[in-house]
C-alpha atoms as a PDB file:
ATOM      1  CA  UNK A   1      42.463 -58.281  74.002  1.00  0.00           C
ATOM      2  CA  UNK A   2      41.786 -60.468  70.912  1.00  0.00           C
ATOM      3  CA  UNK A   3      44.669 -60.166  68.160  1.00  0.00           C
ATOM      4  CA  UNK A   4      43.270 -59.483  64.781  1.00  0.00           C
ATOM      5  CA  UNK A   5      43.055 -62.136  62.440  1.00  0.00           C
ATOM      6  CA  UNK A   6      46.436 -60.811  59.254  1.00  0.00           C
ATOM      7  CA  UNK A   7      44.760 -60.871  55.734  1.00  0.00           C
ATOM      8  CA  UNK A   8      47.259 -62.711  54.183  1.00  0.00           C
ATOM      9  CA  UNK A   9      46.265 -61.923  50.849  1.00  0.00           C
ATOM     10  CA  UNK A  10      48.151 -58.425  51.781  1.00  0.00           C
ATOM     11  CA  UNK A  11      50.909 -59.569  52.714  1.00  0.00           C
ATOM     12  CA  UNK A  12      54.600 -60.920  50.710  1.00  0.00           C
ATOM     13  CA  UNK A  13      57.503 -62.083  52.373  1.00  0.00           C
ATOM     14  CA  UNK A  14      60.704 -62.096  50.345  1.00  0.00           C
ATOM     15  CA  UNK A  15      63.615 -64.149  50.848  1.00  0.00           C
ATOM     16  CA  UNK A  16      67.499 -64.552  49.177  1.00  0.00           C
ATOM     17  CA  UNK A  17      66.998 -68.254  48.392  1.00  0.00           C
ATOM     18  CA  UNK A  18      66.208 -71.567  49.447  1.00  0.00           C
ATOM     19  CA  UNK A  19      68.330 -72.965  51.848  1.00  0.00           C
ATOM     20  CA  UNK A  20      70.907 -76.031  51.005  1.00  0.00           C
ATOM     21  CA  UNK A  21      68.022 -78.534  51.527  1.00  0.00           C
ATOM     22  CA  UNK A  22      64.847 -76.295  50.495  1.00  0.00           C
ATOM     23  CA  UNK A  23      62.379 -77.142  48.217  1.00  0.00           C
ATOM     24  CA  UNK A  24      63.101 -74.144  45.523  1.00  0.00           C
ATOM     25  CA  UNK A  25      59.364 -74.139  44.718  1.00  0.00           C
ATOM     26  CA  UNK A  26      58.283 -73.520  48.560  1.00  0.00           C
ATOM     27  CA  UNK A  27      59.987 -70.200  49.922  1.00  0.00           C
ATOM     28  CA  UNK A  28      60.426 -70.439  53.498  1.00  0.00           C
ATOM     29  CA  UNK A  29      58.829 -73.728  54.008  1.00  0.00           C
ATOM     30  CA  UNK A  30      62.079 -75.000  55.979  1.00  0.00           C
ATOM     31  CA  UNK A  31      63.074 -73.658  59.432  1.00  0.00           C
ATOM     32  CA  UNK A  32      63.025 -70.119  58.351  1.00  0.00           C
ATOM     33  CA  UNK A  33      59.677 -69.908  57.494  1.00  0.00           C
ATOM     34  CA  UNK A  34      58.993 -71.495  60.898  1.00  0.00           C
ATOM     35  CA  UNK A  35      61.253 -68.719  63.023  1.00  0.00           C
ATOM     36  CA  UNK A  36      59.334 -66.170  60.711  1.00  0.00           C
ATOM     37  CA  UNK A  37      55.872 -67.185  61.851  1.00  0.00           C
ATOM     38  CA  UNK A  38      57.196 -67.500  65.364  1.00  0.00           C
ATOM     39  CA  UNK A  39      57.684 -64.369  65.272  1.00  0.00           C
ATOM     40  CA  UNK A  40      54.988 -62.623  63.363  1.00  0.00           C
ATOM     41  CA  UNK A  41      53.029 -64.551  65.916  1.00  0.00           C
ATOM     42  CA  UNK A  42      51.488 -66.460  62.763  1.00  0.00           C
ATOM     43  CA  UNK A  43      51.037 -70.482  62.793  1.00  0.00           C
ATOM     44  CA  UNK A  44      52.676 -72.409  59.647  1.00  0.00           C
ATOM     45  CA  UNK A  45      49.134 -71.989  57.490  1.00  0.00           C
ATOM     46  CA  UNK A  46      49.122 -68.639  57.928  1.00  0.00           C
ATOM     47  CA  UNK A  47      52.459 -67.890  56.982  1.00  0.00           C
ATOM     48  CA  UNK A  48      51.940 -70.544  54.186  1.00  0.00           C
ATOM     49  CA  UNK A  49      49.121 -68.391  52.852  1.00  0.00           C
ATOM     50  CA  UNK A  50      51.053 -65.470  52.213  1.00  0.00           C
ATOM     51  CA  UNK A  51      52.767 -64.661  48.621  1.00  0.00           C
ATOM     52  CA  UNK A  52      56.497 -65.946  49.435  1.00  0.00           C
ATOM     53  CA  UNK A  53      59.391 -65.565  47.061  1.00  0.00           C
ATOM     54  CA  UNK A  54      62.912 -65.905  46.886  1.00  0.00           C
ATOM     55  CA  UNK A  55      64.845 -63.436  44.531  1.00  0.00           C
ATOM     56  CA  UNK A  56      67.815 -66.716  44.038  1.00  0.00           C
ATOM     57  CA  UNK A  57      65.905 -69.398  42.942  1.00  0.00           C
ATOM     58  CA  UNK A  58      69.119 -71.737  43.909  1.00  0.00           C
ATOM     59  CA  UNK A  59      71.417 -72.233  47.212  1.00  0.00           C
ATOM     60  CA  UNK A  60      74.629 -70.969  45.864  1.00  0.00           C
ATOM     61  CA  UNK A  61      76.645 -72.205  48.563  1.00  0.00           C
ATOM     62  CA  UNK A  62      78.698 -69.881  51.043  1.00  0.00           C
ATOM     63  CA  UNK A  63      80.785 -66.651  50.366  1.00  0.00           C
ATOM     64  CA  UNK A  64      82.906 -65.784  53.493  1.00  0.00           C
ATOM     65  CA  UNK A  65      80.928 -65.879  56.391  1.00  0.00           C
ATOM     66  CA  UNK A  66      77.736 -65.456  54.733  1.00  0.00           C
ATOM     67  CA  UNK A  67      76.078 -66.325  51.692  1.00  0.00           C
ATOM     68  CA  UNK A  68      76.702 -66.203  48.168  1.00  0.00           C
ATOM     69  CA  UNK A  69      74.004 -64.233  46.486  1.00  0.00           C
ATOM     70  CA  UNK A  70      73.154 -63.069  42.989  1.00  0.00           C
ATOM     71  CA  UNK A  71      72.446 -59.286  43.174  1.00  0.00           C
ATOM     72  CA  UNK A  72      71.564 -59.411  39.419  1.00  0.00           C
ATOM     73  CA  UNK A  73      69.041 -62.079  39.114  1.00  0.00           C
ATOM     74  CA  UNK A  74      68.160 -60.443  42.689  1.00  0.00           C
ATOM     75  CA  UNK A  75      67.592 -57.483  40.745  1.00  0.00           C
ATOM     76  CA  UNK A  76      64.993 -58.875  38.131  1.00  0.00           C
ATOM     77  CA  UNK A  77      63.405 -60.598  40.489  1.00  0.00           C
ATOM     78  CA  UNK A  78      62.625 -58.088  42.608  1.00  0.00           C
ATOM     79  CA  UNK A  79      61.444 -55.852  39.889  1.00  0.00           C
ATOM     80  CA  UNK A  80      59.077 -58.908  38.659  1.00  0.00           C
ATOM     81  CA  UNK A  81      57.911 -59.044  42.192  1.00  0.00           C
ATOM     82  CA  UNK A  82      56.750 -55.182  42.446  1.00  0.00           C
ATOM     83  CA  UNK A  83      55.225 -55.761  39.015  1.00  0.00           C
ATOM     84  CA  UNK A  84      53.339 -58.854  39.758  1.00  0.00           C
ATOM     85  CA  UNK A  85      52.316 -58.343  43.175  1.00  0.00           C
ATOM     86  CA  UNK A  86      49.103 -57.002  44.669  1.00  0.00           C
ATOM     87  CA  UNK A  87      50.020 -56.675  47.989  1.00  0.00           C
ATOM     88  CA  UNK A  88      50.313 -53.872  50.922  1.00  0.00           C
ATOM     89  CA  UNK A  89      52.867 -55.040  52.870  1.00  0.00           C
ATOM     90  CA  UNK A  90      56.209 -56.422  51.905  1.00  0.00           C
ATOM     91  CA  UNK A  91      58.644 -58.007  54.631  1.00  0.00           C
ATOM     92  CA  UNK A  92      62.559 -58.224  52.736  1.00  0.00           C
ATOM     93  CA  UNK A  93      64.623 -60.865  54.443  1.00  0.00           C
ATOM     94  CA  UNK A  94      68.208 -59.590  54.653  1.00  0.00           C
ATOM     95  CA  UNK A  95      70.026 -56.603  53.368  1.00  0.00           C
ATOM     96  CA  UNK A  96      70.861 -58.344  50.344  1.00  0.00           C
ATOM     97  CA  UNK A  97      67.225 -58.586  49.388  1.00  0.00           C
ATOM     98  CA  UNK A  98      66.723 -54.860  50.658  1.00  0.00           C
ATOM     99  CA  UNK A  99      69.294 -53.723  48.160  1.00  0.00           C
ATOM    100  CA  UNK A 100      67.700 -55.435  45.191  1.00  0.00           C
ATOM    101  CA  UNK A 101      64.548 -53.369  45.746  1.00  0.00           C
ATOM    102  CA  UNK A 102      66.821 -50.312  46.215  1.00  0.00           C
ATOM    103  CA  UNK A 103      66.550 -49.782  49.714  1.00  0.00           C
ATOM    104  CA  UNK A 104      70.390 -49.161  50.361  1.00  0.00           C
ATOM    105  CA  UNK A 105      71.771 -48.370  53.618  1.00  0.00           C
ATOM    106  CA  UNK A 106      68.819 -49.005  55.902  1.00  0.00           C
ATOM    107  CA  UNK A 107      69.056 -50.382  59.392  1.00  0.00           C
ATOM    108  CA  UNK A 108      67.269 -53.575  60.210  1.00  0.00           C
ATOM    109  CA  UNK A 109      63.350 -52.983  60.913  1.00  0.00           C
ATOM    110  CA  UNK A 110      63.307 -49.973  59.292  1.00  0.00           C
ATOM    111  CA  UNK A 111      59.989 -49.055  57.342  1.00  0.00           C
ATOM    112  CA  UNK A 112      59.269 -47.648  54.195  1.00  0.00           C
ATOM    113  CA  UNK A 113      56.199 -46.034  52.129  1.00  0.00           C
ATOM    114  CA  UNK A 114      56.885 -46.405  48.536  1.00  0.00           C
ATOM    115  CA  UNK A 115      55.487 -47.471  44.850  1.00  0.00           C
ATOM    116  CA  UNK A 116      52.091 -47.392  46.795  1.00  0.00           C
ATOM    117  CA  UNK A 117      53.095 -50.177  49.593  1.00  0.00           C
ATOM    118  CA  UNK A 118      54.962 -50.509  52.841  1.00  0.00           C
ATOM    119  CA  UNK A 119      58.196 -52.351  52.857  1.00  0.00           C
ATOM    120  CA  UNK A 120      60.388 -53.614  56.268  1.00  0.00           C
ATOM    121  CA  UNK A 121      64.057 -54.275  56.361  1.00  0.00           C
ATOM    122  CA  UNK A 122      63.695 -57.663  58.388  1.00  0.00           C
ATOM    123  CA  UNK A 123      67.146 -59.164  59.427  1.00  0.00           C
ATOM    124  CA  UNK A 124      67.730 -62.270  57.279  1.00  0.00           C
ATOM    125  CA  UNK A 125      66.294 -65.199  59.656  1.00  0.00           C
ATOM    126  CA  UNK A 126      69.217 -67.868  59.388  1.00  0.00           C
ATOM    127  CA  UNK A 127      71.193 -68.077  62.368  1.00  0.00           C
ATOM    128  CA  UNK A 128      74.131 -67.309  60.639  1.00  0.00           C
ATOM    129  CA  UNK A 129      73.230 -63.688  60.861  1.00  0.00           C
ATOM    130  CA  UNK A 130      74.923 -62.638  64.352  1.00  0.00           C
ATOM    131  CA  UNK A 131      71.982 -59.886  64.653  1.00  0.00           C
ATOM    132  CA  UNK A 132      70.072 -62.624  66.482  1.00  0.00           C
ATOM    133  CA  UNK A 133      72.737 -63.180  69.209  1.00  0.00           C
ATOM    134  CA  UNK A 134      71.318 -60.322  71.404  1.00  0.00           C
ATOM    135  CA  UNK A 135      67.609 -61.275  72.911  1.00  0.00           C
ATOM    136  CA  UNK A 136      66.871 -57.720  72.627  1.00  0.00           C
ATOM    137  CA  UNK A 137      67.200 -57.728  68.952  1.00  0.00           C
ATOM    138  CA  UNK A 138      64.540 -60.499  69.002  1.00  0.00           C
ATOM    139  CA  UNK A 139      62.336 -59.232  71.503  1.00  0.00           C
ATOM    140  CA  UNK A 140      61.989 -55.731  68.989  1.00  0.00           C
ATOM    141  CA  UNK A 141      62.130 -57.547  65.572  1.00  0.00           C
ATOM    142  CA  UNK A 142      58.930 -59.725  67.242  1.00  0.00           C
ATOM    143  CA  UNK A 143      57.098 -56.473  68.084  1.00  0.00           C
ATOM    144  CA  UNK A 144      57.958 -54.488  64.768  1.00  0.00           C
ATOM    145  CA  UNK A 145      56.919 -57.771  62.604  1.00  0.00           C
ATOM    146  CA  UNK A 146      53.695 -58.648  64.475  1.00  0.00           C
ATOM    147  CA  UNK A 147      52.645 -54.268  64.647  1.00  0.00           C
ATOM    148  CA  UNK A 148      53.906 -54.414  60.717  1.00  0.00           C
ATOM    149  CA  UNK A 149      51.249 -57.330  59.302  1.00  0.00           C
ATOM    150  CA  UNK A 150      48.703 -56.229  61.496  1.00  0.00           C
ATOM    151  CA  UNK A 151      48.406 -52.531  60.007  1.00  0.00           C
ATOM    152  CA  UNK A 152      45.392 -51.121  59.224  1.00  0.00           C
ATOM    153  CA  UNK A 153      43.350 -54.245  60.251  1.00  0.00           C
END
């Protein structure tokens, strides 16, 4: 059975920040953007083609064992997203990016209906996010992701 070609134009993908090396004005154009379209079962162009954002437009270095993040500027960001976007579907990258859209709480992969669009708790990609460390975990984020951008095509 033929996969359905994802209208990207539907789609947003939104990120905490660049990593320490990222281009700022490219979200996800470094190896996170590649383990994203790996598994949204997307190539590079396609994932390319989708709005992409991150709510930090800065690496802000490291905070414990994870990373530092601005929940305010977060905040406004995220607010300028669901005011400037025309999209369906909205993938968040990371609780911390969950929270600034007020999704608070939520288990990873969880999906949402609001403000007119559909909305999934992905786990932030990096591998310093343990989540990743059970092959399960991957094999269901793949699924959910690739059964998420494909709705109602």
């Amino acid at each position: 059975m033929k996969k359905k070609k994802i209208e990207t134009h539907k789609i947003g993908l939104v990120g905490q920040a660049p990593s320490r090396r990222g281009d700022p004005r490219k979200p996800l154009a470094g190896p996170n953007g590649q383990k994203i379209a790996r598994l949204a079962g997307l190539n590079y162009d396609e994932l390319i083609a989708c709005r992409r954002r991150h709510l930090n437009t800065h690496y802000n270095g490291k905070r414990g064992k994870g990373y530092a993040f601005d929940h305010a500027k977060g905040k406004v960001k995220a607010a300028d997203i669901l005011l400037d976007w025309r999209v369906e579907r909205i993938v968040l990258l990371g609780k911390n990016v969950a929270r600034c859209f007020g999704f608070c709480d939520l288990p990873f992969l969880a999906e949402i209906s609001v403000y007119g669009r559909r909305f999934l708790i992905f786990p932030h990609p990096s591998s310093i996010n343990r989540w990743w460390n059970e092959r399960r975990n991957e094999r269901r984020a793949r699924q959910l992701l690739q059964r998420f951008l494909r709705l109602g095509e």
